[in-house]
Protein backbone atom coordinates (compact mmCIF):
# COMPACT_ATOMS: atom_id res chain seq x y z
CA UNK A 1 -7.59 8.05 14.63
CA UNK A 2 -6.73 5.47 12.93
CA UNK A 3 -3.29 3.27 14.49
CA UNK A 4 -3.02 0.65 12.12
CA UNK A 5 -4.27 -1.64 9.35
CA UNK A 6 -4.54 -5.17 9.08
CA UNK A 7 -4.40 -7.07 6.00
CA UNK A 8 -4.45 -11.24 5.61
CA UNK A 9 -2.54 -13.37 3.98
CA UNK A 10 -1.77 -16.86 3.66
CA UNK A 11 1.63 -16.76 3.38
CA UNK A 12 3.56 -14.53 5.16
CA UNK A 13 6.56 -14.87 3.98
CA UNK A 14 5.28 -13.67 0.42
CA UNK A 15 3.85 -10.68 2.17
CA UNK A 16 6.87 -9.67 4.62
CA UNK A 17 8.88 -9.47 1.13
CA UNK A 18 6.28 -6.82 -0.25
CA UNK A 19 5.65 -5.07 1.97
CA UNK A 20 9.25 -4.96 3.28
CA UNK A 21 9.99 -3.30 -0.24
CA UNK A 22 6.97 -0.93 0.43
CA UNK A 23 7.88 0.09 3.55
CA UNK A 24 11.39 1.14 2.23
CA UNK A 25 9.46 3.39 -0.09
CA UNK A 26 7.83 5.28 3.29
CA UNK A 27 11.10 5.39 4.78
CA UNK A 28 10.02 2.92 7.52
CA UNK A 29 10.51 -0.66 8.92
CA UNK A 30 8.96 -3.47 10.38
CA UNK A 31 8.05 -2.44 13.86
CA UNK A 32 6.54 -5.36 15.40
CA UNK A 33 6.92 -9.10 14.04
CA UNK A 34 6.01 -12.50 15.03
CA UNK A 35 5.30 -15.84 13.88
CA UNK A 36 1.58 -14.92 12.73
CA UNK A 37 2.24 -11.21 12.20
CA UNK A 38 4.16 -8.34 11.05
CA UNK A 39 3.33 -4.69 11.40
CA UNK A 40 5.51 -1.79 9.01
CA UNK A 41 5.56 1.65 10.28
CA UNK A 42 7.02 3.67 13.25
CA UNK A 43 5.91 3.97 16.62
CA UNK A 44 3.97 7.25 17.28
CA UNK A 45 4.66 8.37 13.66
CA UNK A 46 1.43 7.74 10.78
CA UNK A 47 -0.27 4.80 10.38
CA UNK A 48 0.82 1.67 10.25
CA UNK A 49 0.12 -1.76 7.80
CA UNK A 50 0.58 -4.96 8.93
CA UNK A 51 -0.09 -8.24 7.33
CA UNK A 52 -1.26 -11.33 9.72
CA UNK A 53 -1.84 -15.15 9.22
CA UNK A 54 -6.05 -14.91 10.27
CA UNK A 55 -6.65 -15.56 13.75
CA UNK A 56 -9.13 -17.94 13.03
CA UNK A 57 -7.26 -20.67 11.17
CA UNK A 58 -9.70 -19.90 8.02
CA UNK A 59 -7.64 -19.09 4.67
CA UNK A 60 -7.56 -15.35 4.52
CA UNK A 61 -9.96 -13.58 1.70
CA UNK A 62 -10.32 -9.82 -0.10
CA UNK A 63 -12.52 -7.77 1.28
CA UNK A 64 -14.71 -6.68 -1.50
CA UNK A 65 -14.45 -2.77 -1.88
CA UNK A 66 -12.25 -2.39 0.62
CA UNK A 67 -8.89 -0.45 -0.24
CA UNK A 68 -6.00 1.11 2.15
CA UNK A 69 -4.57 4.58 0.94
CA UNK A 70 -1.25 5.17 1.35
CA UNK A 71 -0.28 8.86 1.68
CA UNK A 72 2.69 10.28 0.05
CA UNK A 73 4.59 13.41 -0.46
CA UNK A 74 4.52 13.95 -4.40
CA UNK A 75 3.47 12.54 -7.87
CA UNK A 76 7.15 10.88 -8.56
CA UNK A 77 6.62 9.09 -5.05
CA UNK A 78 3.22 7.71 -6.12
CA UNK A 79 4.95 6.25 -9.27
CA UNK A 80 7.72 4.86 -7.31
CA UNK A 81 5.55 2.89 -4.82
CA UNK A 82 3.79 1.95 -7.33
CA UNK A 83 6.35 0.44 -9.34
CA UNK A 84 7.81 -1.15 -6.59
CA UNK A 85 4.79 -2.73 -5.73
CA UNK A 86 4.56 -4.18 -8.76
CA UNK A 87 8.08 -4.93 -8.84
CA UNK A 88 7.86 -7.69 -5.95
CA UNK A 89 4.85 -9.32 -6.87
CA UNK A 90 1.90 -6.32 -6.87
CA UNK A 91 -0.59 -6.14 -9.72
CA UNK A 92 -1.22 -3.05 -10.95
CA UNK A 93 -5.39 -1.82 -10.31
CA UNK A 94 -4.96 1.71 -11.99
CA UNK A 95 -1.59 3.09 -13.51
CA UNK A 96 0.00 6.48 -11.39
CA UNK A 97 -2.12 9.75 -12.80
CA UNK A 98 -4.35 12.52 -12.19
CA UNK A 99 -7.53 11.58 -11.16
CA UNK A 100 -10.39 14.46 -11.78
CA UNK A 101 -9.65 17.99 -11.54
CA UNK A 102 -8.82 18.23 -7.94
CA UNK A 103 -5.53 17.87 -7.44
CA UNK A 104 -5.63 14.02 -6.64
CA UNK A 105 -2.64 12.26 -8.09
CA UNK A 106 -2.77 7.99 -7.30
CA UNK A 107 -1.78 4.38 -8.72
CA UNK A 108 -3.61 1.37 -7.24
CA UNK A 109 -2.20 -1.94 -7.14
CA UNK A 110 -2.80 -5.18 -5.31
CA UNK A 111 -0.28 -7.20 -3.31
CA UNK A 112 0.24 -10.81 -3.77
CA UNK A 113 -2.79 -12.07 -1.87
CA UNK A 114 -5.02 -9.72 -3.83
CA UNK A 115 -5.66 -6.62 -1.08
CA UNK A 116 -6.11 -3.30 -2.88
CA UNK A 117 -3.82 -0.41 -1.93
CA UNK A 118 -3.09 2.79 -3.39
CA UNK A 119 -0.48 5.31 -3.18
CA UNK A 120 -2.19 8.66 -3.19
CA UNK A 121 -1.02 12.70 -3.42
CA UNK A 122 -2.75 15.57 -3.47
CA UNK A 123 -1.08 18.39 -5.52
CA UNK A 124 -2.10 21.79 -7.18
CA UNK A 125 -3.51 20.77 -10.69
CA UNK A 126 -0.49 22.34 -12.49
CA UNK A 127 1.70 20.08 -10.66
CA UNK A 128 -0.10 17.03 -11.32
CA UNK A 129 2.26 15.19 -14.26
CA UNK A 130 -0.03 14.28 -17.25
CA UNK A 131 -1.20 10.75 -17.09
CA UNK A 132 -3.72 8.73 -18.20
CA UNK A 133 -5.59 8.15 -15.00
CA UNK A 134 -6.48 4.33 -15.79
């Protein structure tokens, strides 16, 4: 259901550079790019993310508990969005680890203008490398 999501910044630029990098992890480009906008993905493939100057002139702002997943194939790709994330200007919001006993293997991090994102697996418990979870 869901085509695309849109995240603000204030300076794109900044944002086109990490998310460039995280879009590399995902094996995917920019597909769409203007002045005000960019949008990562591939047509008719997943979801997209794009980051946008805000329409209405206003500075752009964190939505408070709001959080875009990013769905990957295993634990060692978690960790390596993760760390790329936080290699180009991400902070990290929860290192790469097991989370409960379900199988659910993230790391959250935030990009430069402060949206949460997390990178997100779900794997048999035994597969699950042991982590910390923070």
């Amino acid at each position: 259901m869901i085509g695309y999501v849109t995240l603000g910044t204030n300076d794109l630029p900044r944002a086109a550079a990490f998310y460039d990098a995280l879009a590399a992890q995902f094996g995917v480009g920019r597909m769409m790019d203007t002045e005000a906008f960019i949008a990562w993905g591939e047509w008719g493939g997943a979801p997209g993310v794009a980051a946008t100057l805000p329409f209405d002139g206003q500075p752009a702002t964190v939505g408070n508990g709001v959080m875009v997943a990013l769905e990957v194939k295993s634990p060692e790709v978690v960790d390596a969005v993760h760390e790329t994330a936080l290699a180009n200007g991400g902070t990290c919001e929860g290192a790469p680890g097991p989370r409960g006993n379900d199988g659910f293997y993230a790391a959250y991090f935030r990009d430069p203008d402060g949206n949460k994102l997390n990178a997100y697996c779900m794997v048999t418990p035994a597969e699950a490398p042991v982590g910390d979870g923070s």
